[in-house]
Protein backbone atom coordinates (compact mmCIF):
# COMPACT_ATOMS: atom_id res chain seq x y z
CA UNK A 1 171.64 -118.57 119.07
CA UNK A 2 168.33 -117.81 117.48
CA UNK A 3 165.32 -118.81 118.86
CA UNK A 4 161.92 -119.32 116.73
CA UNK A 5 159.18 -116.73 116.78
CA UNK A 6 156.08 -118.48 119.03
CA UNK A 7 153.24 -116.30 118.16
CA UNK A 8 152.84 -112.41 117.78
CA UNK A 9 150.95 -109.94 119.94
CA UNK A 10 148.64 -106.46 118.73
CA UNK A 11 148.76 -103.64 121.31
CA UNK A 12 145.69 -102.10 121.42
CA UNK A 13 144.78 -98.29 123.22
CA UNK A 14 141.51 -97.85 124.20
CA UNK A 15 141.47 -94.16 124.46
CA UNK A 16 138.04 -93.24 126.06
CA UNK A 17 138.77 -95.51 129.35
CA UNK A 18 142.71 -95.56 129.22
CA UNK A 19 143.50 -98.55 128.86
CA UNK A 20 145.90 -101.13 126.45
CA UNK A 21 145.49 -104.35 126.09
CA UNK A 22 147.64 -107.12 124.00
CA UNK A 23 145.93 -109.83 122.65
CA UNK A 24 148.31 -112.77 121.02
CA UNK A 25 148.12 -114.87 117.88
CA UNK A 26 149.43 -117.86 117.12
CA UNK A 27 150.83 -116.84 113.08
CA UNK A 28 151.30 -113.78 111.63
CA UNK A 29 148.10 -113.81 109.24
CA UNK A 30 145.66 -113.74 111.87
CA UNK A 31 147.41 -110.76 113.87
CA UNK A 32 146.77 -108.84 110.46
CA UNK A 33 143.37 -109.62 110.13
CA UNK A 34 142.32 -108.62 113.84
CA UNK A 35 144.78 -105.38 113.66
CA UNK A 36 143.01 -104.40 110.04
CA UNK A 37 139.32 -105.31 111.25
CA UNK A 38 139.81 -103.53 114.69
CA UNK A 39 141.12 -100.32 112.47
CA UNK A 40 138.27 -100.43 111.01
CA UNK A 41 135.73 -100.82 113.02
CA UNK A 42 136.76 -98.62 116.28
CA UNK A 43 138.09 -95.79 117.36
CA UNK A 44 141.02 -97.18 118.99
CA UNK A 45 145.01 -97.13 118.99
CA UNK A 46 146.43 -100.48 116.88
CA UNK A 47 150.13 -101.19 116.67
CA UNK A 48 151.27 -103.65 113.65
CA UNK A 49 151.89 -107.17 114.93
CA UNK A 50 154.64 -107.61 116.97
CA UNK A 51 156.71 -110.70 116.91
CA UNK A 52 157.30 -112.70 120.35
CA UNK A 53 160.98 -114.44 120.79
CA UNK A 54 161.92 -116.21 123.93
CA UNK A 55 164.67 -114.47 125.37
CA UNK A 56 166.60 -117.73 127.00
CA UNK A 57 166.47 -121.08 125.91
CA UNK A 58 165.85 -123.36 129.17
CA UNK A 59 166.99 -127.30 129.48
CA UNK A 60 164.27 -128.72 130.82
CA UNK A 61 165.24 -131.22 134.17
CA UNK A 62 163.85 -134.21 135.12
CA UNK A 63 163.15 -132.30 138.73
CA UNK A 64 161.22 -129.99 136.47
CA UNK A 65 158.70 -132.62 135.69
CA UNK A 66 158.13 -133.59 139.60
């Protein structure tokens, strides 16, 4: 079973304060363009968009709606 890609995230290290943080995007174009503008305009750590896949597929239930 394949399921669809739903968005993709950027990991981002900010070295002076030690931190990461991973904003998401809904299509691959815009990940780019955030990852290539942040590149350029910082100092920081920027991974290449990563694609998000569910893992499981769930049935939703009518109890699930209550």
């Amino acid at each position: 079973m394949s399921l669809p890609i739903t968005g993709y995230a950027v990991f981002v290290y900010f070295k002076n304060v030690n931190r990461c943080h991973a904003p998401h995007f809904p299509d691959i174009e815009s990940a780019e363009e955030f990852a290539n503008d942040l590149r350029a305009m910082s100092d920081c750590e920027v991974a290449e968009p990563i694609a998000i896949t569910p893992t499981t597929k769930k049935e939703l239930q009518i109890a699930d709606l209550m």
